[in-house]
N, C-alpha and C. Protein backbone atom coordinates (compact mmCIF):
# COMPACT_ATOMS: atom_id res chain seq x y z
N UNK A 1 -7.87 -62.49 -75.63
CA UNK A 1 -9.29 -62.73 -75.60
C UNK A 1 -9.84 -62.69 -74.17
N UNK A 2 -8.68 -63.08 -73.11
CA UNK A 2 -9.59 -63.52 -72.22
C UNK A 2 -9.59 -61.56 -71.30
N UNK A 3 -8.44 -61.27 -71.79
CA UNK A 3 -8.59 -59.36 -71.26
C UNK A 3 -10.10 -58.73 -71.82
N UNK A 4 -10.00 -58.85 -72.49
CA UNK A 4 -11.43 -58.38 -73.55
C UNK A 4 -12.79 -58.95 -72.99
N UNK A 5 -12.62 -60.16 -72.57
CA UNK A 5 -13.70 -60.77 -71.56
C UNK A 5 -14.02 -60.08 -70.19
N UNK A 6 -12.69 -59.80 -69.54
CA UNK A 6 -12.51 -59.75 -68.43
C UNK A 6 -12.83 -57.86 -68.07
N UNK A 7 -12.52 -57.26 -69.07
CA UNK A 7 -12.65 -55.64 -69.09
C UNK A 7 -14.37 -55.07 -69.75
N UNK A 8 -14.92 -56.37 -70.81
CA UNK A 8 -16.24 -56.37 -70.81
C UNK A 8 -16.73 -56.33 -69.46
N UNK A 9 -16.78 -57.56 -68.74
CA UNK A 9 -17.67 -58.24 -67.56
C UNK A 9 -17.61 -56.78 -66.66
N UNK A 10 -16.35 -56.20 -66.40
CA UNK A 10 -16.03 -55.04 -65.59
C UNK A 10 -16.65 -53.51 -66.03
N UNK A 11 -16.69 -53.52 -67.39
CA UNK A 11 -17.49 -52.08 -67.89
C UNK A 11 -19.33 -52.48 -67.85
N UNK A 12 -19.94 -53.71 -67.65
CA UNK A 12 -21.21 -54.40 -67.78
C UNK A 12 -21.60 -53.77 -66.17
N UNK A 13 -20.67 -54.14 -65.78
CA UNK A 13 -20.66 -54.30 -63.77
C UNK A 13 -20.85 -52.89 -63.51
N UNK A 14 -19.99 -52.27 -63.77
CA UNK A 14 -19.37 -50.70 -64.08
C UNK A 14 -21.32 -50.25 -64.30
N UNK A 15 -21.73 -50.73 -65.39
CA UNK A 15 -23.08 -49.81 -65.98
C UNK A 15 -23.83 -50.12 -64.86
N UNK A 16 -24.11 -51.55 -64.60
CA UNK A 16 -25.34 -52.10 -63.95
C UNK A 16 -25.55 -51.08 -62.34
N UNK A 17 -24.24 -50.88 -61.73
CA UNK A 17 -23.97 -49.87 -60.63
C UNK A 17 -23.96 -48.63 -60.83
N UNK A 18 -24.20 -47.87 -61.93
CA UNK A 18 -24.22 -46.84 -62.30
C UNK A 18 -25.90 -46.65 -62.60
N UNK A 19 -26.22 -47.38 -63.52
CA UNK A 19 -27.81 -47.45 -63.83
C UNK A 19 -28.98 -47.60 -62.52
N UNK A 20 -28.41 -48.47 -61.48
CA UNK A 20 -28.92 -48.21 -59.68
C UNK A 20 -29.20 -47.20 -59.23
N UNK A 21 -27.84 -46.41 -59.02
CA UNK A 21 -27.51 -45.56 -58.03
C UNK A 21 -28.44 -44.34 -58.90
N UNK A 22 -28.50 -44.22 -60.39
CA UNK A 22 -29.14 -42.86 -60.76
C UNK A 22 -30.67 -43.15 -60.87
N UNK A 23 -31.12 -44.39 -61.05
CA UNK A 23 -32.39 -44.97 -60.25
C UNK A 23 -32.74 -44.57 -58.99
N UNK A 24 -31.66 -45.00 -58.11
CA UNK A 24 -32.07 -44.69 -56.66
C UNK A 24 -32.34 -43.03 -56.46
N UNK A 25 -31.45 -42.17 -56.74
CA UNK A 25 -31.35 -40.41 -56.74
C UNK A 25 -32.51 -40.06 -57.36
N UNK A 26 -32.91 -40.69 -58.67
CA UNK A 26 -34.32 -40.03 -59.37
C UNK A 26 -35.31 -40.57 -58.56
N UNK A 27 -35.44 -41.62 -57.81
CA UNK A 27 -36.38 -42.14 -56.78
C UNK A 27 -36.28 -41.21 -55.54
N UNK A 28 -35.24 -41.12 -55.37
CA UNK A 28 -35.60 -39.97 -54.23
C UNK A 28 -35.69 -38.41 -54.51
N UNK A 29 -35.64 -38.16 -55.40
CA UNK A 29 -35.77 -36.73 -56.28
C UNK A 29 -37.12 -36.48 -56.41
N UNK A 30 -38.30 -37.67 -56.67
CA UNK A 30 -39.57 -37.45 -56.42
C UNK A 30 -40.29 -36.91 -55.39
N UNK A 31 -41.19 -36.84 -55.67
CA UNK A 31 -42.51 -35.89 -54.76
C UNK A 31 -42.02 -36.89 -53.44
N UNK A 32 -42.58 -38.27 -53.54
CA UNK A 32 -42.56 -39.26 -52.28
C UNK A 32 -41.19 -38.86 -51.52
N UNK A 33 -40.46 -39.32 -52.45
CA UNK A 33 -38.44 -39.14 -51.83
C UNK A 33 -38.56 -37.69 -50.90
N UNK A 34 -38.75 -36.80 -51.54
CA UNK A 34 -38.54 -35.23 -50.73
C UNK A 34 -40.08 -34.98 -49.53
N UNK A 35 -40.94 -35.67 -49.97
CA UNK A 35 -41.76 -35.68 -48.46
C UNK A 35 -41.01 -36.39 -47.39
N UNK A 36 -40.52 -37.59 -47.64
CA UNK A 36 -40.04 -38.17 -46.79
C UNK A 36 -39.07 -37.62 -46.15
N UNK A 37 -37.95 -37.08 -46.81
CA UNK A 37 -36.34 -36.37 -46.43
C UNK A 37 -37.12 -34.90 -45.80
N UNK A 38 -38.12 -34.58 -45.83
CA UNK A 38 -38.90 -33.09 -45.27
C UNK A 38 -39.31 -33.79 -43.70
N UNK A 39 -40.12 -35.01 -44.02
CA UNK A 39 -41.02 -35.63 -42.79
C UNK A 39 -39.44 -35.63 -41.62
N UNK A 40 -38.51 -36.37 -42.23
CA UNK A 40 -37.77 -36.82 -41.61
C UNK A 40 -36.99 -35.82 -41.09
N UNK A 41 -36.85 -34.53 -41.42
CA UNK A 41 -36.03 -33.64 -41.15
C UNK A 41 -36.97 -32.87 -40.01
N UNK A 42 -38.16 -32.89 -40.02
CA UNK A 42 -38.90 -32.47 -39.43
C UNK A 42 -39.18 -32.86 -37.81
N UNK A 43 -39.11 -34.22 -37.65
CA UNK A 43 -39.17 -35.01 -37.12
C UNK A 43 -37.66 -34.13 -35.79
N UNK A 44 -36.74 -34.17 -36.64
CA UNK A 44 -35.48 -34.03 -36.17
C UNK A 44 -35.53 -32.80 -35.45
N UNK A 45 -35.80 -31.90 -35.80
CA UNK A 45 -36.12 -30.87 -35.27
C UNK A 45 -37.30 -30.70 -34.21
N UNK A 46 -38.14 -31.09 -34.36
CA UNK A 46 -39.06 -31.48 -33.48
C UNK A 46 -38.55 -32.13 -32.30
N UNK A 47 -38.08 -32.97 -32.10
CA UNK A 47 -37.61 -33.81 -31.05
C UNK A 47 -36.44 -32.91 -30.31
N UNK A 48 -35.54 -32.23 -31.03
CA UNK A 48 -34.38 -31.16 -30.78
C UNK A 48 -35.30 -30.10 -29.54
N UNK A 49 -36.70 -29.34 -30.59
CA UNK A 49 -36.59 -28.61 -29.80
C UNK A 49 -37.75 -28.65 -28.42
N UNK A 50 -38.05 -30.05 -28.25
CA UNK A 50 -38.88 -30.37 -27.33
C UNK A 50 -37.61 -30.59 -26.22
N UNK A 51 -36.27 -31.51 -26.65
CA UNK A 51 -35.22 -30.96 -25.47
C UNK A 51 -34.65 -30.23 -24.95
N UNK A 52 -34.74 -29.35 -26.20
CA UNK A 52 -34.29 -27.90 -25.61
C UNK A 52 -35.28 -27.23 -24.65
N UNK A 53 -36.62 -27.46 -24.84
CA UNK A 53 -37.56 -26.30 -23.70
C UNK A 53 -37.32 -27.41 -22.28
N UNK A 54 -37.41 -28.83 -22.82
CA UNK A 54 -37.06 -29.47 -21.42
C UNK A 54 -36.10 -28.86 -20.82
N UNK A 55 -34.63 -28.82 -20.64
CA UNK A 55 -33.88 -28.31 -20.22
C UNK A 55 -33.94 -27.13 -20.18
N UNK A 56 -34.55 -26.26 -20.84
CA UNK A 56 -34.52 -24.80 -20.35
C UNK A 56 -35.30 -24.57 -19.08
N UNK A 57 -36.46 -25.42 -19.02
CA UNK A 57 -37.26 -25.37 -17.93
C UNK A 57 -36.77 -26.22 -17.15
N UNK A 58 -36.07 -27.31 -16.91
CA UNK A 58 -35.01 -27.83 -15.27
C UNK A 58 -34.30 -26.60 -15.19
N UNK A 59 -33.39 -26.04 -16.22
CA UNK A 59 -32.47 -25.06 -15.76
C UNK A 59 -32.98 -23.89 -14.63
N UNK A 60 -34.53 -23.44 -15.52
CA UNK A 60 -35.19 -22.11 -14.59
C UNK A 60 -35.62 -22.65 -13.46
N UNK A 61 -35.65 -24.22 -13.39
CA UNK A 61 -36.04 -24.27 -11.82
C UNK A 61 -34.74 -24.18 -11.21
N UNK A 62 -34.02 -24.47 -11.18
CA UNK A 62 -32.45 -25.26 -10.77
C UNK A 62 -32.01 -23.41 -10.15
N UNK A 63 -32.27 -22.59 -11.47
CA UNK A 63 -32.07 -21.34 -11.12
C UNK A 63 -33.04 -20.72 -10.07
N UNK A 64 -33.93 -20.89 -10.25
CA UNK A 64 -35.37 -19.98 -9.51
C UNK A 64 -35.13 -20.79 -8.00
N UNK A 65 -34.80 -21.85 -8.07
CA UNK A 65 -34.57 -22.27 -6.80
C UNK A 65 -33.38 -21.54 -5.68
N UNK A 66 -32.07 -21.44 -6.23
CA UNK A 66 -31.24 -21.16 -5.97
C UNK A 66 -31.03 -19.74 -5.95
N UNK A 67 -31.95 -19.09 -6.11
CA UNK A 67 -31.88 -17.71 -6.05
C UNK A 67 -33.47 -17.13 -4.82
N UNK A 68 -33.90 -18.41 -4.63
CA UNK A 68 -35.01 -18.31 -4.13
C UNK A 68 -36.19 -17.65 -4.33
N UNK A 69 -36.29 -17.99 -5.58
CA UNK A 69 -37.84 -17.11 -6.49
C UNK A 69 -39.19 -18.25 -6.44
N UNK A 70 -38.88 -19.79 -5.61
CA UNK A 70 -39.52 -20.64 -5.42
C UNK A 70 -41.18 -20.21 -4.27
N UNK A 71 -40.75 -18.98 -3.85
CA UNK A 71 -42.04 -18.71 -2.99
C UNK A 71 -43.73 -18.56 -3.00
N UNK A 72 -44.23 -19.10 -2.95
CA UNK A 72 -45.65 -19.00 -3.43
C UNK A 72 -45.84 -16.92 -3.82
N UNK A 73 -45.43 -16.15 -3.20
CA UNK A 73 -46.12 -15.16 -3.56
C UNK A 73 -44.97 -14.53 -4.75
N UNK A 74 -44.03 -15.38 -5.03
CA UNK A 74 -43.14 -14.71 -6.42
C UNK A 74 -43.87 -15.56 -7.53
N UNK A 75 -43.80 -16.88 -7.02
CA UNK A 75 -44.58 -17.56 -8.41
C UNK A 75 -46.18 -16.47 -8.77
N UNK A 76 -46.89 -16.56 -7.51
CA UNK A 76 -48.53 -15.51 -8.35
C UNK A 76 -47.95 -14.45 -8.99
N UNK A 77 -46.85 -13.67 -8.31
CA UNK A 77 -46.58 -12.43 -8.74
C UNK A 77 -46.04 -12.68 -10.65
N UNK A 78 -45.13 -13.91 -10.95
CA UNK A 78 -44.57 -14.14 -11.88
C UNK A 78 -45.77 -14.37 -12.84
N UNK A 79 -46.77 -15.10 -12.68
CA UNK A 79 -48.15 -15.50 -13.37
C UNK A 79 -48.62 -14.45 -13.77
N UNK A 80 -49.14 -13.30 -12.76
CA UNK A 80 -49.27 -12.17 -13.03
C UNK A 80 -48.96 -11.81 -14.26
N UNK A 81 -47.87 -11.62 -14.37
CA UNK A 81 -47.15 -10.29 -15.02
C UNK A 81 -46.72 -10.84 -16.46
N UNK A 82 -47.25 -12.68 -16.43
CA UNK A 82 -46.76 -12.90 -17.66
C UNK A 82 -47.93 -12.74 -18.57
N UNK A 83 -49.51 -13.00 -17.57
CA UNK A 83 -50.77 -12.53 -17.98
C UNK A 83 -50.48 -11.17 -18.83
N UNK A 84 -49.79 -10.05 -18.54
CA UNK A 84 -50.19 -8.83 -19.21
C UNK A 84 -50.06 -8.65 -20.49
C-alpha cells in the first residue's frame, strides 16, 4: 500500500512538472514570448555591432597613424573622395 502511495505522489509530481514546463513553452510560443526573444535578440546584435565599428575605427586610427595618413591634407583629400 504504502508503494502505491509512494509511486502515486511521484506520477502526481511527475504531471504537475510536466503541465508547467508545456505552460511555460506555449507562453513563450505566443505573439508576446517571440516579440520578446526578437526584442532581445535584437538588442544583442545591436550592441555587437556598435563594438565592432568602435574598434574598427581605433584600429583605422592606430593604422592611419602609423602609416602616417594623420596629415591635415590626407584627411581633406580622404573626405574628398569619400564625398564622390
Amino acid at each position: 500500500m504504502i508503494k502505491r502511495v509512494f509511486w502515486m505522489s511521484i506520477g502526481v509530481a511527475i504531471g504537475v512538472i510536466a503541465v508547467r514546463r508545456v505552460s511555460e513553452a506555449k507562453a513563450s510560443l505566443s505573439q508576446a514570448g517571440i516579440n520578446r526573444a526578437v526584442d532581445s535578440a535584437a538588442g544583442v546584435v545591436q550592441g555587437f555591432a556598435e563594438a565592432l565599428r568602435e574598434g574598427m575605427g581605433q584600429r583605422e586610427g592606430e593604422l592611419r597613424a602609423a602609416l602616417g595618413l594623420d596629415t591635415p591634407e590626407n584627411i581633406t583629400e580622404t573626405l574628398r573622395s569619400m564625398r564622390r
